[in-house]
Protein backbone atom coordinates (compact mmCIF):
# COMPACT_ATOMS: atom_id res chain seq x y z
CA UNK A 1 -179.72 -174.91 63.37
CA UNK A 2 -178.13 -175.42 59.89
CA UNK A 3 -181.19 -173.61 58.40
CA UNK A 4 -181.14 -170.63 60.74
CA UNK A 5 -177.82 -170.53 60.21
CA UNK A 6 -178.26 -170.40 56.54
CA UNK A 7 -180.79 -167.39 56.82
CA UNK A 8 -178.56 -165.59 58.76
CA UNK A 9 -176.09 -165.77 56.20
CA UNK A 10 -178.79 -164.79 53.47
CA UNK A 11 -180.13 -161.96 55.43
CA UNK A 12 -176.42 -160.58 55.82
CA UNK A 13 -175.67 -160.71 52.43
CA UNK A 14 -178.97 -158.96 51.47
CA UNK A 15 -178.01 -156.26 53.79
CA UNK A 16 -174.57 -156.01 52.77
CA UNK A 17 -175.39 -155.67 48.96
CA UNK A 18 -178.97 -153.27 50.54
CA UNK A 19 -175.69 -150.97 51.81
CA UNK A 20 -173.90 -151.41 48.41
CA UNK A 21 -176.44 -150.71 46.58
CA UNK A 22 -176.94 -147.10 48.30
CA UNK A 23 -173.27 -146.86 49.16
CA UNK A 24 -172.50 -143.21 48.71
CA UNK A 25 -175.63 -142.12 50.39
CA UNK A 26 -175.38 -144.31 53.61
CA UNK A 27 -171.72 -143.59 53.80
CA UNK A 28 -172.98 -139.72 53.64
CA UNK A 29 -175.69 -140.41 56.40
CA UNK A 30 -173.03 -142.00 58.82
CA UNK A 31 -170.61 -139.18 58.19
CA UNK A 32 -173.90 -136.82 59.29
CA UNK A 33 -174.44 -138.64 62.21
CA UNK A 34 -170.70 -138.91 63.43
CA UNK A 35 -170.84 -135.16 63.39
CA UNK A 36 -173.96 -134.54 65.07
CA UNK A 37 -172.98 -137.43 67.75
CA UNK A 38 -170.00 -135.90 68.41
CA UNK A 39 -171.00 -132.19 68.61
CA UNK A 40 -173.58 -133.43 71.09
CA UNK A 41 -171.74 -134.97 73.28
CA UNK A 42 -168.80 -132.59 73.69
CA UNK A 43 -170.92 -129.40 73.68
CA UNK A 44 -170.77 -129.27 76.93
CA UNK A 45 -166.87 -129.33 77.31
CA UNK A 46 -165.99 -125.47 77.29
CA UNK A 47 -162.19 -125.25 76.99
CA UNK A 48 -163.08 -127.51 73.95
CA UNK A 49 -165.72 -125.31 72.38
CA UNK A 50 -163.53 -122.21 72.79
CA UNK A 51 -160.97 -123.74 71.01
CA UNK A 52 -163.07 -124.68 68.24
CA UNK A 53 -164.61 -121.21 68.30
CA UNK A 54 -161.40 -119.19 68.77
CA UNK A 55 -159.23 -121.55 66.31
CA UNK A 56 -161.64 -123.18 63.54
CA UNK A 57 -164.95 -121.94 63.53
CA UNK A 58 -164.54 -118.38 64.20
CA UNK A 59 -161.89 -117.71 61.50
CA UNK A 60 -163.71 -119.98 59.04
CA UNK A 61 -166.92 -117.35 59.57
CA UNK A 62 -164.68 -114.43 59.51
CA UNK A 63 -163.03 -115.94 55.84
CA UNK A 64 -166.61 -116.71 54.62
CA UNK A 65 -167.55 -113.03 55.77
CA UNK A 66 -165.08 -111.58 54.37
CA UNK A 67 -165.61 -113.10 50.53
CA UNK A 68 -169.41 -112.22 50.89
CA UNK A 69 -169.00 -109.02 52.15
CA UNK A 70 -167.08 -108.15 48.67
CA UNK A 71 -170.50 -107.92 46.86
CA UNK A 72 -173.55 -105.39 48.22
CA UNK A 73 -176.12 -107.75 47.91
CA UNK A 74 -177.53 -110.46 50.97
CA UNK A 75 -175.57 -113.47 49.48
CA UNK A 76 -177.88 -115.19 52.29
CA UNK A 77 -180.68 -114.61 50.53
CA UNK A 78 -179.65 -115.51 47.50
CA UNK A 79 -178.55 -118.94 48.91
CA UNK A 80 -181.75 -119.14 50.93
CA UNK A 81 -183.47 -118.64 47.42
CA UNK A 82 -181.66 -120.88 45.56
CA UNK A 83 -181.90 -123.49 48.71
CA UNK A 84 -186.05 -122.83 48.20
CA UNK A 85 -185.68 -123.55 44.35
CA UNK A 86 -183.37 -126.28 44.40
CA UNK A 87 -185.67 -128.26 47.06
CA UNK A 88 -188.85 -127.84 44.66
CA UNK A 89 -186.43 -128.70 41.75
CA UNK A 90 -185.58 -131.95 43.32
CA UNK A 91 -189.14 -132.83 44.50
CA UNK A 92 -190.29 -132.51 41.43
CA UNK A 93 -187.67 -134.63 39.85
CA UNK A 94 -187.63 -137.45 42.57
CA UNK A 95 -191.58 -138.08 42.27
CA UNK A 96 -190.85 -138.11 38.20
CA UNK A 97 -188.27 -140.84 38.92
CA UNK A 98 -190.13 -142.54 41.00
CA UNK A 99 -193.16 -142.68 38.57
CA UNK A 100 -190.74 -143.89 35.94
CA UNK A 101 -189.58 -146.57 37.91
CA UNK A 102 -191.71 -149.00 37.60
CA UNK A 103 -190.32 -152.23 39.16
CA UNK A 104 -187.95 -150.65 41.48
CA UNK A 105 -190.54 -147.61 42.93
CA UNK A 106 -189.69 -148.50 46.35
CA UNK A 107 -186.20 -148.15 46.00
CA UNK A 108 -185.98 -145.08 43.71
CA UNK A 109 -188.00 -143.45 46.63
CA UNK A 110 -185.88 -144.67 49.34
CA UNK A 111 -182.82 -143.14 47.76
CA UNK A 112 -184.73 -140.36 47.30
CA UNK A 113 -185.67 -140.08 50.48
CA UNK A 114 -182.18 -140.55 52.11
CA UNK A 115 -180.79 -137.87 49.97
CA UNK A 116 -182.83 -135.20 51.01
CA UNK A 117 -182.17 -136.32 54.87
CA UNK A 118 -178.57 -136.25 54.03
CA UNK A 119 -179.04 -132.88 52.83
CA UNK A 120 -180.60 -131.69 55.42
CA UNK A 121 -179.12 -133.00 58.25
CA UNK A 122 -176.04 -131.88 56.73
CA UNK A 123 -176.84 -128.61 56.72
CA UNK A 124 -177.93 -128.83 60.39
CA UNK A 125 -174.37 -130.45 60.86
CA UNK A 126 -172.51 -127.50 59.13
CA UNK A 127 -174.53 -125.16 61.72
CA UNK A 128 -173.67 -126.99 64.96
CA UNK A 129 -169.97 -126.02 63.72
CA UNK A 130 -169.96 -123.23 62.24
CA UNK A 131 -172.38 -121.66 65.43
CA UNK A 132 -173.79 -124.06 67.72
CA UNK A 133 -170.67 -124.35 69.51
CA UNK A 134 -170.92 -120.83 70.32
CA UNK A 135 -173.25 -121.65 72.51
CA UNK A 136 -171.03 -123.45 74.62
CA UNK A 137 -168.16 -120.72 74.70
CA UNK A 138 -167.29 -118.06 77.05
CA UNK A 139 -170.17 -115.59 77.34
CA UNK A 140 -170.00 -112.15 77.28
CA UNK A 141 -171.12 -112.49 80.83
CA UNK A 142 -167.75 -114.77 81.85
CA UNK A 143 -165.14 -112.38 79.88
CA UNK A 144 -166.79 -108.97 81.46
CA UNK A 145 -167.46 -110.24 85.16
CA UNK A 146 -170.89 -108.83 84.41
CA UNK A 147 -173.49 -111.34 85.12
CA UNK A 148 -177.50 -111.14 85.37
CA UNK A 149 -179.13 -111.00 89.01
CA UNK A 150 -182.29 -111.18 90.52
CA UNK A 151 -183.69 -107.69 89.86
CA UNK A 152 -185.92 -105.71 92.80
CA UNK A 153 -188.71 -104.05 92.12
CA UNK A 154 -186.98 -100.61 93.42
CA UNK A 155 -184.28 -100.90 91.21
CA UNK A 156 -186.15 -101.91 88.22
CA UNK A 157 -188.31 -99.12 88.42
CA UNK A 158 -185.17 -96.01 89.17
CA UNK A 159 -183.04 -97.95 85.92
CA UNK A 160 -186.71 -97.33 84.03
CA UNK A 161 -186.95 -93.88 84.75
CA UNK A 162 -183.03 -92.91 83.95
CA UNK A 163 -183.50 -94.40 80.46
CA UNK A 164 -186.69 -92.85 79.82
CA UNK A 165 -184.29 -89.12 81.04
CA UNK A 166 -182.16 -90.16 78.69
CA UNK A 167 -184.55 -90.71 75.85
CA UNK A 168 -186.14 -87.19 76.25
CA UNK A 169 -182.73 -85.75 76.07
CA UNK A 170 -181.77 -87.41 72.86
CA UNK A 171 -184.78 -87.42 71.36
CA UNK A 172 -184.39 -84.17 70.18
CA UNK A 173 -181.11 -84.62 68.46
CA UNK A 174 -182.16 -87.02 65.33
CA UNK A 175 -183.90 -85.89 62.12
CA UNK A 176 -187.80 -85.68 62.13
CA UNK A 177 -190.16 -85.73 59.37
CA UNK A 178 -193.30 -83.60 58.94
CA UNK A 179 -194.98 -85.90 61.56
CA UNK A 180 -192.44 -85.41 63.95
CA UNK A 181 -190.92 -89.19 63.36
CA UNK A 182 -187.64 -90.68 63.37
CA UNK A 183 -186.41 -89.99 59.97
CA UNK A 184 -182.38 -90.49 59.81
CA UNK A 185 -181.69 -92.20 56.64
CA UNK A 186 -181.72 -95.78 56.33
CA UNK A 187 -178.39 -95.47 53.95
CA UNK A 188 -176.83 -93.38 56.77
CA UNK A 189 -177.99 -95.88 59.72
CA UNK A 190 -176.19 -98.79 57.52
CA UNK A 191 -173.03 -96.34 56.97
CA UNK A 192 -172.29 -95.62 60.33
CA UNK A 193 -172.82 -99.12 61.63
CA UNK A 194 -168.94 -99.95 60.83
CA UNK A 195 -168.49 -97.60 63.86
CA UNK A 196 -170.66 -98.23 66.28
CA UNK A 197 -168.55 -100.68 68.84
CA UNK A 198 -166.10 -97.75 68.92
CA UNK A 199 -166.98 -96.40 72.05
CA UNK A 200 -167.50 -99.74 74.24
CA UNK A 201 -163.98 -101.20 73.12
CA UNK A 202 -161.73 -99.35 75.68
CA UNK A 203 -164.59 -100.25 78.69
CA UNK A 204 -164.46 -104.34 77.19
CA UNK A 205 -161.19 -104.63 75.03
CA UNK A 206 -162.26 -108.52 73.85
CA UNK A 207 -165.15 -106.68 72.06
CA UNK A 208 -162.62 -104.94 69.59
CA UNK A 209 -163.37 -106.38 65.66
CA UNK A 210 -163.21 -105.50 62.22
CA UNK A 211 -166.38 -104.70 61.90
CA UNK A 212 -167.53 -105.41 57.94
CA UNK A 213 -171.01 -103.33 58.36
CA UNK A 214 -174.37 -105.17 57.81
CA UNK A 215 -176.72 -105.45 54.69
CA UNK A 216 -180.24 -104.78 54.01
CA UNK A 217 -182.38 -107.42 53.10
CA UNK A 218 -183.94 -107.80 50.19
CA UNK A 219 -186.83 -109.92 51.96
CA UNK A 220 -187.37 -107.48 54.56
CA UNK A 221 -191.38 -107.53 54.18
CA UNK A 222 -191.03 -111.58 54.80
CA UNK A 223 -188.50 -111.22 57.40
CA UNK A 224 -191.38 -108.92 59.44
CA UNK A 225 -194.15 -111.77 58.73
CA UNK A 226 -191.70 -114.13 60.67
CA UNK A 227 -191.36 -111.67 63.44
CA UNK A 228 -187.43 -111.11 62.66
CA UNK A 229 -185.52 -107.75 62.65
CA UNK A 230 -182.34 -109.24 61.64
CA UNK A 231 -180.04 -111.97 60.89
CA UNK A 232 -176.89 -113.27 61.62
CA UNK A 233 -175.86 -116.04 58.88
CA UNK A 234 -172.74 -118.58 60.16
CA UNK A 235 -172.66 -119.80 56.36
CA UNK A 236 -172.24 -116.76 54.99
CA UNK A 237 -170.82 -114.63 57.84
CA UNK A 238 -172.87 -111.77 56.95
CA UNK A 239 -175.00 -109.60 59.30
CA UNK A 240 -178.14 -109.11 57.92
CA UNK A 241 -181.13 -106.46 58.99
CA UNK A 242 -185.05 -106.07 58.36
CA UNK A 243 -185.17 -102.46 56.77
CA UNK A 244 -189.01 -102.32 56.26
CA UNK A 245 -189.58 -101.66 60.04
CA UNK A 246 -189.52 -98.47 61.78
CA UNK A 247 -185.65 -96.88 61.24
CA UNK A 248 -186.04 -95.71 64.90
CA UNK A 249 -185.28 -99.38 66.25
CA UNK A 250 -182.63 -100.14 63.15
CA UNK A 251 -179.95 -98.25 64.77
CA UNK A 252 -180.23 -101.43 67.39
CA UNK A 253 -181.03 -103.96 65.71
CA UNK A 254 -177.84 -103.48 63.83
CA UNK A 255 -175.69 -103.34 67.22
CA UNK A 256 -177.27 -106.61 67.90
CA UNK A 257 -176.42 -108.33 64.91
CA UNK A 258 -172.60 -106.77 64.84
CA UNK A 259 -172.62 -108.45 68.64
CA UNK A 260 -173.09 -111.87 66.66
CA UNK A 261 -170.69 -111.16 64.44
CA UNK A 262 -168.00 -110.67 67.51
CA UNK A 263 -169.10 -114.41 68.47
CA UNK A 264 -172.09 -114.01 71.26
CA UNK A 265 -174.91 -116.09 70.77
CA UNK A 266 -176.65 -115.70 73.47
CA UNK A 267 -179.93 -113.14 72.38
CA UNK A 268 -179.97 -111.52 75.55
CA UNK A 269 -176.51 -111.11 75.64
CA UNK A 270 -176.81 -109.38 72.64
CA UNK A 271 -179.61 -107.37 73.30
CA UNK A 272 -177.83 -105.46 76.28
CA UNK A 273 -174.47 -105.02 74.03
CA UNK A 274 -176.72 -103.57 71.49
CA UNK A 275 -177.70 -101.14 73.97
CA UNK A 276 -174.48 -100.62 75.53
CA UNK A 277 -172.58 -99.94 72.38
CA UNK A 278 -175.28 -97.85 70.80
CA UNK A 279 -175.34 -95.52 73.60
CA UNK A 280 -171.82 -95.35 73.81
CA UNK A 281 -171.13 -94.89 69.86
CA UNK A 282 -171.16 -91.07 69.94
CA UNK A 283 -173.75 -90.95 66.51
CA UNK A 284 -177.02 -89.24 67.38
CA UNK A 285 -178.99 -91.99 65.84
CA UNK A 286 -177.63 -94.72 67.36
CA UNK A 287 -177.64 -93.35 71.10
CA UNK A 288 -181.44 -92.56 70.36
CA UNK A 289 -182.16 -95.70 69.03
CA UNK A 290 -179.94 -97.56 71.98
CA UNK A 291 -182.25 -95.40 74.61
CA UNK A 292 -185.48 -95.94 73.25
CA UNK A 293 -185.00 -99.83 73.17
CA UNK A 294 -183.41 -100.03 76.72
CA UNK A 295 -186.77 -98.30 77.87
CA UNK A 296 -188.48 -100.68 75.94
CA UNK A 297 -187.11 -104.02 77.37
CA UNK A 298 -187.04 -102.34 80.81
CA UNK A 299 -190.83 -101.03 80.50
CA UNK A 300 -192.29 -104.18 79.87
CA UNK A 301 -190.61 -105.84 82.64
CA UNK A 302 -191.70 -102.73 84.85
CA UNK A 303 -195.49 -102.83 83.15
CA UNK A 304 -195.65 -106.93 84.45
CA UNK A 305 -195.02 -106.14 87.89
CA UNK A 306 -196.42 -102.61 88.61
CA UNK A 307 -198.14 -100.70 85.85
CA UNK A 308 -198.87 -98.01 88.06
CA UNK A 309 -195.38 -97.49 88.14
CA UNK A 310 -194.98 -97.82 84.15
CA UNK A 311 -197.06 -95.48 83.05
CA UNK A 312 -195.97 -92.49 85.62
CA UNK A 313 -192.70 -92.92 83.55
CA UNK A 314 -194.24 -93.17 80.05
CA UNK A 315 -195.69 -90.43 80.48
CA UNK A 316 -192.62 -87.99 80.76
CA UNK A 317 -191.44 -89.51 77.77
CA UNK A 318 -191.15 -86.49 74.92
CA UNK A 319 -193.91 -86.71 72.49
CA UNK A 320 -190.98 -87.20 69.36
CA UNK A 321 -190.29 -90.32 71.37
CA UNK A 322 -193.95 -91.83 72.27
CA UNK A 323 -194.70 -90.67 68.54
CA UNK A 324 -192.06 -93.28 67.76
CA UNK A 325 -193.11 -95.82 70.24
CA UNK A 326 -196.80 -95.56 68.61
CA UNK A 327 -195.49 -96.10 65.08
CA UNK A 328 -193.45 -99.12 66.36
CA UNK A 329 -196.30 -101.01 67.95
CA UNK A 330 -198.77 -100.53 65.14
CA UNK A 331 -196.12 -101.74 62.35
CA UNK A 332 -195.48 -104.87 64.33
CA UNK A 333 -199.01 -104.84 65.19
CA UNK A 334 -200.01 -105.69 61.55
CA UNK A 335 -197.94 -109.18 61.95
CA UNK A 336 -199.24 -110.12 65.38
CA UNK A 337 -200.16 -113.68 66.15
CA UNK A 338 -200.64 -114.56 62.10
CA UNK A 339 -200.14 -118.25 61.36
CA UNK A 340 -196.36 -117.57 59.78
CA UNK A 341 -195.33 -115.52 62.73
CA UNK A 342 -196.81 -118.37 65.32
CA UNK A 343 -194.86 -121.00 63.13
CA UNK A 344 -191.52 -118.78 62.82
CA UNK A 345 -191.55 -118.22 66.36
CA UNK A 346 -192.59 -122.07 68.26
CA UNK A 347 -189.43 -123.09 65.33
CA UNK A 348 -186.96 -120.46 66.73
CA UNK A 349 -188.16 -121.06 70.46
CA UNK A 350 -187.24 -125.35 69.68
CA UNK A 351 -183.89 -123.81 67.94
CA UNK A 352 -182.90 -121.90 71.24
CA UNK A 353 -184.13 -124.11 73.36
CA UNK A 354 -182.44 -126.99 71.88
CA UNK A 355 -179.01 -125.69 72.06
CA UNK A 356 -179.12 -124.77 75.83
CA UNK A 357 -181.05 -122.25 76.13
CA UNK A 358 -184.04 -123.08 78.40
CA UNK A 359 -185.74 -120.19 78.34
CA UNK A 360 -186.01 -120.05 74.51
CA UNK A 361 -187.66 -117.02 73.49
CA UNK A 362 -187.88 -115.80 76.79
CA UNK A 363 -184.56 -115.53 76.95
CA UNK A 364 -184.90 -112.03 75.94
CA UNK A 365 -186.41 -110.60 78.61
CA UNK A 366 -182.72 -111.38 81.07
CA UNK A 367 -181.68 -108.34 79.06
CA UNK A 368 -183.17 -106.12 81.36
CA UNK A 369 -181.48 -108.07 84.48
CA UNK A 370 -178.19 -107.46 82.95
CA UNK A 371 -179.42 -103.51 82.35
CA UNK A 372 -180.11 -103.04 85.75
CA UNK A 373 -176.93 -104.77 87.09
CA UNK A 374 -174.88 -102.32 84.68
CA UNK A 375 -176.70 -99.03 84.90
CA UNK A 376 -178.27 -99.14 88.52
């Protein structure tokens, strides 16, 4: 007994001075995993989350916003870059250390180690506050009163048709180029998106915001690879959009991200207010664009279930607008099932997935349940 007792003590004070020894970075660790332990466990307590939203978070993204927004540039990216540079940097410089080490290898790599998972999960931390909990907030569904049903067939098929009318009569109101394509400026798109909630404020009053525009990204070739047309950052507060992919969509894809920006982070949620408030802005552009991707997310679901039905529709589609729709599928064509896209997209479906959305990518396609609810 006395000489277990003694080993005990030993193995305690070998531990003790083990923690002192690494101090800062355990102490870092536990703070990490007080955060994350917490956030997980009251994520699912709403009145909580929406005051965390309505009082810390969102006016902490709106300050952060605000400061980036003062320069033209994607000061995401240039974190992101720096992020990418400062990660080799330190690599490079821990396995140097380590080499130089000698005696003490094994703990020059541990501290290495736990440094770059305090990093990281650190980061992941300063995401479940800044946005996860949005996740856990009122919906746009709960404020509105407009919630996603079970669609029939019938239905599907009538709220197909009146967006597909309502992209031959706008069709005709955008510039074209020589080919007959969408061709509104991209400048002119990003000008006009400070606007674009306008018309769907008076309908949903809680959807009234400053709105601070979005920025082109630098990386927009990349972004494509990884199958993305935009970006909202929570660090930065800055909505971001792909502007190498066809400007007939952009008009969109910038409603969407301005949605995220009004706290929604639900992507199908999102999706339907980016057609709602394009089609209700009043700019040419935007109600084409709002249209065209309506009929999009309400095709496909029609094409799954009767493509009989689907292509009687397409087919009194103007040919300005199928002209578009061609151009569309063979950009994103071009990225289709490549290794990075695969990779972007299982990482974004765990992302979704693993803060309560089941349906993860899928998710997207309840946009058209809340379209035919609304427009039926």
């Amino acid at each position: 007994m006395d000489r277990g007792g003694a080993t005990a003590t030993e193995m305690g004070m070998r531990l003790r001075a083990f923690f002192q020894r690494f101090r800062k970075l355990h102490i870092w660790l536990l703070a990490d995993c007080v955060l994350l332990l917490a956030f997980f466990s009251l994520r699912g307590q709403k009145p909580l989350m929406n005051a965390v939203a309505d009082h810390l978070t969102g006016p902490l993204r709106r300050g952060l916003g605000r400061a980036c927004y003062l320069v033209p540039f994607s000061v995401m990216e240039v974190v992101e870059a720096l992020a990418v540079l400062l990660a080799l940097g330190y690599v490079a410089w821990s396995v140097a250390a380590v080499a130089r080490a000698k005696g003490s290898r094994g703990s020059r790599a541990y501290a290495a180690l736990l440094g770059a998972a305090c990093a990281l999960l650190s980061v992941w931390a300063g995401f479940c506050l800044l946005w996860g909990v949005n996740y856990w907030t009122d919906s746009f569904q709960d404020k509105s009163g407009v919630y996603a049903q079970p669609v029939a067939l019938e239905d599907l098929e009538a709220v197909t048709a009146y967006f597909a009318e309502r992209v031959g009569e706008t069709a005709g109101d955008v510039a074209r180029d020589e080919h007959g394509l969408f061709a509104v400026p991209r400048e002119e798109i990003l000008a006009d998106s400070v606007r674009v909630y306008d018309g769907v404020t008076e309908m949903f009053p809680f959807l009234a915001f400053d709105d601070p525009g979005v920025k082109p990204m630098a990386f927009s070739r990349l972004m494509s690879a990884l199958d993305f047309t935009g970006f909202y950052s929570s660090f930065t507060g800055e909505s971001n959009v792909n502007v190498d992919s066809p400007a007939c969509m952009l008009p969109s894809t910038i409603a969407h991200e301005l949605a995220h920006q009004r706290g929604f982070a639900s992507e199908q949620e999102c999706n339907f207010l980016s057609v709602l408030a394009s089609t209700a802005s009043g700019n040419p552009a935007y109600v084409y664009s709002g249209w065209l991707v309506g009929y999009v997310y309400l095709g496909n679901a029609l094409y799954s279930q009767d493509p009989e039905a689907y292509w009687a529709i397409r087919e009194t589609l103007p040919e300005e607008a199928q002209l578009d729709l061609a151009y569309n599928n063979a950009y994103w064509a071009q990225f289709q099932d490549t290794p990075v896209q695969k990779a972007s997209n299982k990482v974004y479906d765990g992302l979704l997935k693993g803060y309560g959305d089941e349906r993860g990518i899928q998710s997207y396609g309840t946009v058209v349940d809340l379209l035919v609810v609304y427009y039926k």
